[in-house]
C-alpha atoms as a PDB file:
ATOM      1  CA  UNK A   1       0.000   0.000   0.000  1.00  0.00           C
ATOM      2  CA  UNK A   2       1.390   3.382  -0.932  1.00  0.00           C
ATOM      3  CA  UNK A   3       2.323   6.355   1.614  1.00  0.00           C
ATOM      4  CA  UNK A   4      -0.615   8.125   0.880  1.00  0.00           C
ATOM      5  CA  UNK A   5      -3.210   5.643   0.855  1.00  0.00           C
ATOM      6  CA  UNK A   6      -1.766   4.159   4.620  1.00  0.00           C
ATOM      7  CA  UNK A   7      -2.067   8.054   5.883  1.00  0.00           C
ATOM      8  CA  UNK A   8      -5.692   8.739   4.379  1.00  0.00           C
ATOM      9  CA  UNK A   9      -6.993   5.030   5.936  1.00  0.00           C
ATOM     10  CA  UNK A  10      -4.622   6.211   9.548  1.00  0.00           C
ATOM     11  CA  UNK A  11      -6.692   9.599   9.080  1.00  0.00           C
ATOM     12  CA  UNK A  12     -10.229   7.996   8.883  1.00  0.00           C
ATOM     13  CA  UNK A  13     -10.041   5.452  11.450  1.00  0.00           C
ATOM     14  CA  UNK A  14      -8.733   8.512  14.230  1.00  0.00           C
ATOM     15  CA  UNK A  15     -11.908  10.285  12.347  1.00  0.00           C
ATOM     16  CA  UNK A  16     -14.189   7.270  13.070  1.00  0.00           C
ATOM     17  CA  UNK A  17     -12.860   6.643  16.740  1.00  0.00           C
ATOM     18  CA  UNK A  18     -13.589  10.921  16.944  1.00  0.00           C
ATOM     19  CA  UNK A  19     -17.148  10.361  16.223  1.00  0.00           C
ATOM     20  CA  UNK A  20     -18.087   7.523  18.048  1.00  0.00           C
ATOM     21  CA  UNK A  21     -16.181   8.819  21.448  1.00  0.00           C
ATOM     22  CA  UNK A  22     -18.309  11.907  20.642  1.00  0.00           C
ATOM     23  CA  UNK A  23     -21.556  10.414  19.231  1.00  0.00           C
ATOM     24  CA  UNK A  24     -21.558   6.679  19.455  1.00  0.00           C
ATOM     25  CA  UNK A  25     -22.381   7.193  23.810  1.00  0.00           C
ATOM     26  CA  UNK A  26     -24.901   9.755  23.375  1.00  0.00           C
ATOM     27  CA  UNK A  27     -28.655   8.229  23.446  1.00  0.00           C
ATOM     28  CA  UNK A  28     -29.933   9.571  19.896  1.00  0.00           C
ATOM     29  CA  UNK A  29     -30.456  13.487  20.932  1.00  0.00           C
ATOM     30  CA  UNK A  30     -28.981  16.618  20.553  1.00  0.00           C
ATOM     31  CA  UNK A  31     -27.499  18.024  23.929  1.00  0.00           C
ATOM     32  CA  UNK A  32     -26.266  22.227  24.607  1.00  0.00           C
ATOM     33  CA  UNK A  33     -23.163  22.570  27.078  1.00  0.00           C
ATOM     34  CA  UNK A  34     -23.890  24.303  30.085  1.00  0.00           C
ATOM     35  CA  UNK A  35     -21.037  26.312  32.386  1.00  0.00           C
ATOM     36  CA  UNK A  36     -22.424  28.021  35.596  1.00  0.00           C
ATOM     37  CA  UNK A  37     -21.798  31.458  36.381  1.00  0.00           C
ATOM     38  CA  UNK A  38     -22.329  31.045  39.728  1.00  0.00           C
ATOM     39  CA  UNK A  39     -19.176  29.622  41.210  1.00  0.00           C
ATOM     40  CA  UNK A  40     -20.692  27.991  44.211  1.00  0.00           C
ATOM     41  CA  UNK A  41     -22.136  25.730  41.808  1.00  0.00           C
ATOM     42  CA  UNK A  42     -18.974  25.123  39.824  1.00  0.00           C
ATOM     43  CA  UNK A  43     -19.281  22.886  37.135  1.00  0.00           C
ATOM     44  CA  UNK A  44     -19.513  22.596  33.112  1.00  0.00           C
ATOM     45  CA  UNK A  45     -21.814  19.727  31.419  1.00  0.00           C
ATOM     46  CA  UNK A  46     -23.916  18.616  28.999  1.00  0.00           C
ATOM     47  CA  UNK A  47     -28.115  18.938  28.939  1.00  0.00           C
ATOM     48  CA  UNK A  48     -30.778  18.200  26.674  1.00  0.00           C
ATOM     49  CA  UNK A  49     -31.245  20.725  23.819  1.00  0.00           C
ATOM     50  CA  UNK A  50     -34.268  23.176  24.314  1.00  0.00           C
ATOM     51  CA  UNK A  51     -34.557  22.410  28.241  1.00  0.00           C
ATOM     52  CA  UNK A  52     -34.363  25.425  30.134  1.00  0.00           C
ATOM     53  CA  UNK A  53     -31.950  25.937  33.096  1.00  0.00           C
ATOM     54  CA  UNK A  54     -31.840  28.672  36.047  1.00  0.00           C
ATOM     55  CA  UNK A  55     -29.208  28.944  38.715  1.00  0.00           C
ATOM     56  CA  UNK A  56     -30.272  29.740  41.825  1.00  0.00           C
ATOM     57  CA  UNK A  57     -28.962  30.128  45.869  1.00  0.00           C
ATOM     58  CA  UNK A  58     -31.097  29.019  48.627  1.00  0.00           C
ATOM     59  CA  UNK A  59     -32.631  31.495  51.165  1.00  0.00           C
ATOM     60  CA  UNK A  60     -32.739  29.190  54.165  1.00  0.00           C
ATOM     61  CA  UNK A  61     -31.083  26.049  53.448  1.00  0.00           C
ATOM     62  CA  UNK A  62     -27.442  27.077  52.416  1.00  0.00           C
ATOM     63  CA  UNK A  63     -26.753  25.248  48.499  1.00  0.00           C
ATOM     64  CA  UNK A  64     -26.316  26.796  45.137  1.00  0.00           C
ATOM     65  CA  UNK A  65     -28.140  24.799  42.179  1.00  0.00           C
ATOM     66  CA  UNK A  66     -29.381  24.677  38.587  1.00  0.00           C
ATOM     67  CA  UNK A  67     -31.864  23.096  37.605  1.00  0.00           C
ATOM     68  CA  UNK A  68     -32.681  22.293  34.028  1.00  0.00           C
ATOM     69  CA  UNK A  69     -36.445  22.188  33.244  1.00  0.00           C
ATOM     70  CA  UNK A  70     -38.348  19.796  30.211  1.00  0.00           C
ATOM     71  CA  UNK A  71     -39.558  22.563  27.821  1.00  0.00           C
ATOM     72  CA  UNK A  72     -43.552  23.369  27.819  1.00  0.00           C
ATOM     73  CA  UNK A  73     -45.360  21.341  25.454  1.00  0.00           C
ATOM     74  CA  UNK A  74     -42.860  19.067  24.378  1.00  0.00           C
ATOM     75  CA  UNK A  75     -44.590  16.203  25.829  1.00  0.00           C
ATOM     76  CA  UNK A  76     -48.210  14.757  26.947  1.00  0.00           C
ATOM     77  CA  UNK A  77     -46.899  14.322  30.610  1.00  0.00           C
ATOM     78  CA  UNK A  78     -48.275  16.909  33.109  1.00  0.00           C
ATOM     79  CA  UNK A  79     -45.342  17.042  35.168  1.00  0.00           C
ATOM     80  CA  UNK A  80     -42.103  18.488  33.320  1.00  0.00           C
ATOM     81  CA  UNK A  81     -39.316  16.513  33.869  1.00  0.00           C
ATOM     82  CA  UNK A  82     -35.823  18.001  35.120  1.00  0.00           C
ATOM     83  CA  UNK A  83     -32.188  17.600  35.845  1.00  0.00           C
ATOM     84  CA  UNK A  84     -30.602  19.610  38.876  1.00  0.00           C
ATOM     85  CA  UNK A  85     -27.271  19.599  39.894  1.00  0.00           C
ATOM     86  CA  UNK A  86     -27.406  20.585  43.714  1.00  0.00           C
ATOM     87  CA  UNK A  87     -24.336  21.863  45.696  1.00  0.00           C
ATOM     88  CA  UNK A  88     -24.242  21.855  49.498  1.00  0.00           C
ATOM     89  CA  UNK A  89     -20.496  22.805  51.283  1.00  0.00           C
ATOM     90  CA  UNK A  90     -20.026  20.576  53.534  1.00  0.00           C
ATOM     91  CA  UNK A  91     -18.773  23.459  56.388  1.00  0.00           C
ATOM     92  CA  UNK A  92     -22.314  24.068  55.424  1.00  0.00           C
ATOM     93  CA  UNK A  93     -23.644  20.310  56.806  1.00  0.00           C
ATOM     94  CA  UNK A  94     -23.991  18.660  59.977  1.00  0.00           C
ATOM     95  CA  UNK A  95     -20.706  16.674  60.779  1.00  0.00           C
ATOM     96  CA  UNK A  96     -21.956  13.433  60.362  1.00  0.00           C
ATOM     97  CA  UNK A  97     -23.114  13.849  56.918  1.00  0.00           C
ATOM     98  CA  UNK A  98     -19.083  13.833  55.619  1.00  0.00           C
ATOM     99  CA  UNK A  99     -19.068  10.984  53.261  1.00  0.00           C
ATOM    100  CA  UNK A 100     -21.318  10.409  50.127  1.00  0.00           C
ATOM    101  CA  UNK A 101     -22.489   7.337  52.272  1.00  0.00           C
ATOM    102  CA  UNK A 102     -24.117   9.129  55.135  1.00  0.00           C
ATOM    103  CA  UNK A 103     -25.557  12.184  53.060  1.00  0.00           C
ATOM    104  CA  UNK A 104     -27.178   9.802  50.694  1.00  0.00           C
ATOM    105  CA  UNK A 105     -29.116   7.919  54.009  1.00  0.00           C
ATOM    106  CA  UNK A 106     -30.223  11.916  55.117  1.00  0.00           C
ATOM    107  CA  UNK A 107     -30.698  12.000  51.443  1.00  0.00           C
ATOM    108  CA  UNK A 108     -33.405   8.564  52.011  1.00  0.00           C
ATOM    109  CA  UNK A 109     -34.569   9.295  55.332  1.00  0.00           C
ATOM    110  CA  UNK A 110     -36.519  12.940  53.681  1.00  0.00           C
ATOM    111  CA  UNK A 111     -37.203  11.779  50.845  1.00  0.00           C
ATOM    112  CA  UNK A 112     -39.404   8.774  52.615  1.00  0.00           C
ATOM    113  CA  UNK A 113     -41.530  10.997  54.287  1.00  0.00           C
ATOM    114  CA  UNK A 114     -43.054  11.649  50.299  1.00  0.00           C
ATOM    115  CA  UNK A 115     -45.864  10.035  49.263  1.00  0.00           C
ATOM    116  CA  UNK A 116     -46.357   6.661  48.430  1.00  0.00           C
ATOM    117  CA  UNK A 117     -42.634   6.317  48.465  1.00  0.00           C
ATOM    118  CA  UNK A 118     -40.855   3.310  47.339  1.00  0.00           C
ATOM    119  CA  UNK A 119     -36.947   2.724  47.104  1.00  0.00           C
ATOM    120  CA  UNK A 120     -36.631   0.674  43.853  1.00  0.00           C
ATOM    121  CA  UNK A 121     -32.737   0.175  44.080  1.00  0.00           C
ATOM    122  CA  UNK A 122     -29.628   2.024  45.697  1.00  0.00           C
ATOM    123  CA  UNK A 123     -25.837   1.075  44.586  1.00  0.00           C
ATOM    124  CA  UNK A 124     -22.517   2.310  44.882  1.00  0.00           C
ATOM    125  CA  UNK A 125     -20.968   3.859  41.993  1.00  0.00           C
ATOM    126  CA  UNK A 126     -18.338   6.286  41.422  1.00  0.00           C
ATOM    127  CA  UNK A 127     -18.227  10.166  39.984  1.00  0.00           C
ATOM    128  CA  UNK A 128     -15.261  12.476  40.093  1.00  0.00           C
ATOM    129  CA  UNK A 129     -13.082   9.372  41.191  1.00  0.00           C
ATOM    130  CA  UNK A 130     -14.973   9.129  44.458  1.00  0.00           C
ATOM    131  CA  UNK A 131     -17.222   6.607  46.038  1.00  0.00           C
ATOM    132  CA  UNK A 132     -20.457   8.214  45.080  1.00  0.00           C
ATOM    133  CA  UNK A 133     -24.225   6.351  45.804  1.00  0.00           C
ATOM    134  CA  UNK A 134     -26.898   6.280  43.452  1.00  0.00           C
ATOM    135  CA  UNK A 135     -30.550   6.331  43.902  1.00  0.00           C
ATOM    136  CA  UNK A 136     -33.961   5.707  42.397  1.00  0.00           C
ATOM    137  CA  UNK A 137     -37.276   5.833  43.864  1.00  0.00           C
ATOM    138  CA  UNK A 138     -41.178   6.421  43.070  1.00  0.00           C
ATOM    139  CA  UNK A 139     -43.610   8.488  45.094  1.00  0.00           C
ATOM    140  CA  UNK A 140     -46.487  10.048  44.221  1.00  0.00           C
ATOM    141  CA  UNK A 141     -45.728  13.980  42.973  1.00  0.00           C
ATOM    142  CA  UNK A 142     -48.674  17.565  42.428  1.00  0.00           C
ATOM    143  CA  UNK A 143     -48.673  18.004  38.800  1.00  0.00           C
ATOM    144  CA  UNK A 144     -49.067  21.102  39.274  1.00  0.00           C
ATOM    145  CA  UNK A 145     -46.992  24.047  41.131  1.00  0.00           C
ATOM    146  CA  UNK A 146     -50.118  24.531  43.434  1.00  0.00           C
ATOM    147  CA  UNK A 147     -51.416  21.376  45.325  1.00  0.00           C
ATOM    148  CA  UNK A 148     -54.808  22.866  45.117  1.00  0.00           C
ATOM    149  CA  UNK A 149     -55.430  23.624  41.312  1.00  0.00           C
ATOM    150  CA  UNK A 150     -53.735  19.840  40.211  1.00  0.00           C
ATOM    151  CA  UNK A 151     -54.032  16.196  41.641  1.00  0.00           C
ATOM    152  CA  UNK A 152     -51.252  13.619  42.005  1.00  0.00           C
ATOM    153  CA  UNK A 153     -49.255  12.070  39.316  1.00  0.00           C
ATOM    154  CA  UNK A 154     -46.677   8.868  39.850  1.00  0.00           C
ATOM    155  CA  UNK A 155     -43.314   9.964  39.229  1.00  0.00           C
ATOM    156  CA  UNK A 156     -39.668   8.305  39.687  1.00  0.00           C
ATOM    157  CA  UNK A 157     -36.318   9.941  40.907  1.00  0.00           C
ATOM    158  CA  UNK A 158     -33.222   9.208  40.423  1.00  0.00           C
ATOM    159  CA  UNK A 159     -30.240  10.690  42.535  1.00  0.00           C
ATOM    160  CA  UNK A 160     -26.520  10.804  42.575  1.00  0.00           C
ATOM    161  CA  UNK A 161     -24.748  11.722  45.368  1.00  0.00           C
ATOM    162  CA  UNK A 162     -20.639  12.593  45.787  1.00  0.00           C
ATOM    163  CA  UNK A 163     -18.741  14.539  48.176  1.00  0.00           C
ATOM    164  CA  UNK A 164     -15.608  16.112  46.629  1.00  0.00           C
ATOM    165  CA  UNK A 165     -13.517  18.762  47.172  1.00  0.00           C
ATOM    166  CA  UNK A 166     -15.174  19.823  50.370  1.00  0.00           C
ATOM    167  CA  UNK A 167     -18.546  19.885  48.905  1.00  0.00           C
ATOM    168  CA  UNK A 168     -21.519  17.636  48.451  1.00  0.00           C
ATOM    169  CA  UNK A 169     -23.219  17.328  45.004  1.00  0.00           C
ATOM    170  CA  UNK A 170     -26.337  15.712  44.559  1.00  0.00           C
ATOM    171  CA  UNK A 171     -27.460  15.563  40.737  1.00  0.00           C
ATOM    172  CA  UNK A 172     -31.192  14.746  40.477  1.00  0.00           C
ATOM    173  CA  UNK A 173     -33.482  13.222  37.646  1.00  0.00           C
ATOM    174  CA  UNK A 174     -37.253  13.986  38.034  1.00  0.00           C
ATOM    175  CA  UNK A 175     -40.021  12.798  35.474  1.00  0.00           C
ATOM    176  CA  UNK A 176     -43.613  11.206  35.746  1.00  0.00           C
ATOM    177  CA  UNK A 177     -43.298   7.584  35.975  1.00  0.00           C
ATOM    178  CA  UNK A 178     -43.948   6.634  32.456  1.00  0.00           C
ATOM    179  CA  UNK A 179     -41.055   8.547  30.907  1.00  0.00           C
ATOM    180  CA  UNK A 180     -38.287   7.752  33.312  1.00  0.00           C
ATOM    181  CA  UNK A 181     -36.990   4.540  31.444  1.00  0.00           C
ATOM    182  CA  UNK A 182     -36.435   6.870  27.977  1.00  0.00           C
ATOM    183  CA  UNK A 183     -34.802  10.101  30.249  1.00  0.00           C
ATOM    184  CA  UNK A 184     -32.781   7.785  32.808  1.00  0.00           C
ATOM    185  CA  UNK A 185     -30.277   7.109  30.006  1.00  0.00           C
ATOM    186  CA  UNK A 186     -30.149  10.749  28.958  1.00  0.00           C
ATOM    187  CA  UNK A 187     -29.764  11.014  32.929  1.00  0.00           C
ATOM    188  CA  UNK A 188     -26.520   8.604  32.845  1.00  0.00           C
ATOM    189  CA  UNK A 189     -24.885  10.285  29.886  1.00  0.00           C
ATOM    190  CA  UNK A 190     -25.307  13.800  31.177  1.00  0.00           C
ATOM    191  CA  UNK A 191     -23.935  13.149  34.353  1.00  0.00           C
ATOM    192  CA  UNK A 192     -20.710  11.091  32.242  1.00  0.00           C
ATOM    193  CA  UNK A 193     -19.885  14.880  30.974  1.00  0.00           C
ATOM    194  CA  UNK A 194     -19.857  16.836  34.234  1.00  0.00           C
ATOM    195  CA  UNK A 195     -16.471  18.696  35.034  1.00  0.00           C
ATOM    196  CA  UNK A 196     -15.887  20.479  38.336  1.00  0.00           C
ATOM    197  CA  UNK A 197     -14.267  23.821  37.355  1.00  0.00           C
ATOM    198  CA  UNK A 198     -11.236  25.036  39.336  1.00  0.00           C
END
């Protein structure tokens, strides 16, 4: 085989090993790259294209967040679905909530208190090299903002939770029941592309 002919097939196999490390993971959408601007929350990553995403601080509880929000209209499910990446120092936490371990049981021991709650599975896993625990459950969530203008819906949760560099993230998946399966592996590649920023 000639020079030229070895360097275009060297050429097209790095191009094909390109796409597929960029493409070949991703579950069949189109994603926008996120990069807060609120440095409490710290990180860059990937969401779904067209969701819509707001940082915010809280007033009582002391975490920075952003959540990303299922567009209106984009689907026959009353409750939007959503991603949120929830930051909580842990100077900020009680001092027996230091490992991703005991956080995630808090985590499970509020989250019970929901209705009709039910803990379908809970593993270890690992994000940002650490031990890291992750979470789904069902309960029974208002389909609407106010409790008294919308009924119940069943929805499923999924939840991710690491402690690194002195502070606790929880990343969060929220949809009605029937459209978790499809969204949990959108779930598993966005949280794949989170970086912590320096």
């Amino acid at each position: 085989m000639s020079r030229q002919k070895t360097a275009f097939c060297s050429i097209l196999a790095i191009g094909v090993l390109i796409m597929f490390n960029l493409l070949g993971c991703s579950p069949g959408r189109k994603f926008d790259r996120y990069q807060s601007k609120d440095p409490d929350i710290g990180v860059s990553m990937l969401y779904p294209s067209g969701w819509e995403y707001s940082e915010d601080r809280g007033s009582i509880e002391k975490y920075a967040c952003v959540l990303f929000l299922e567009p209106v209209g984009k689907s026959k499910h009353s409750l939007r679905s959503s991603i949120m990446v929830k930051v909580v120092k842990k100077s900020d936490m009680p001092d027996n909530l230091s490992e991703a371990g005991a956080a995630a049981d808090d985590f499970m021991g509020k989250a019970s208190k929901l209705r009709d709650f039910k803990l379908i599975s809970r593993k270890g896993s690992k994000l940002f090299g650490e031990k890291a625990e992750d979470m789904v459950f069902s309960y029974k969530a208002f389909n609407k903002p106010l409790p008294n203008i919308g009924g119940f819906v069943s929805a499923e949760e999924r939840d991710v939770v690491v402690i690194k560099n002195g502070k606790c993230y929880s990343i969060s998946l929220v949809s009605q029941k029937d459209a978790f399966e499809g969204l949990d592996k959108v779930f598993s590649y966005v949280v794949k592309t989170i970086k912590l920023q320096r």
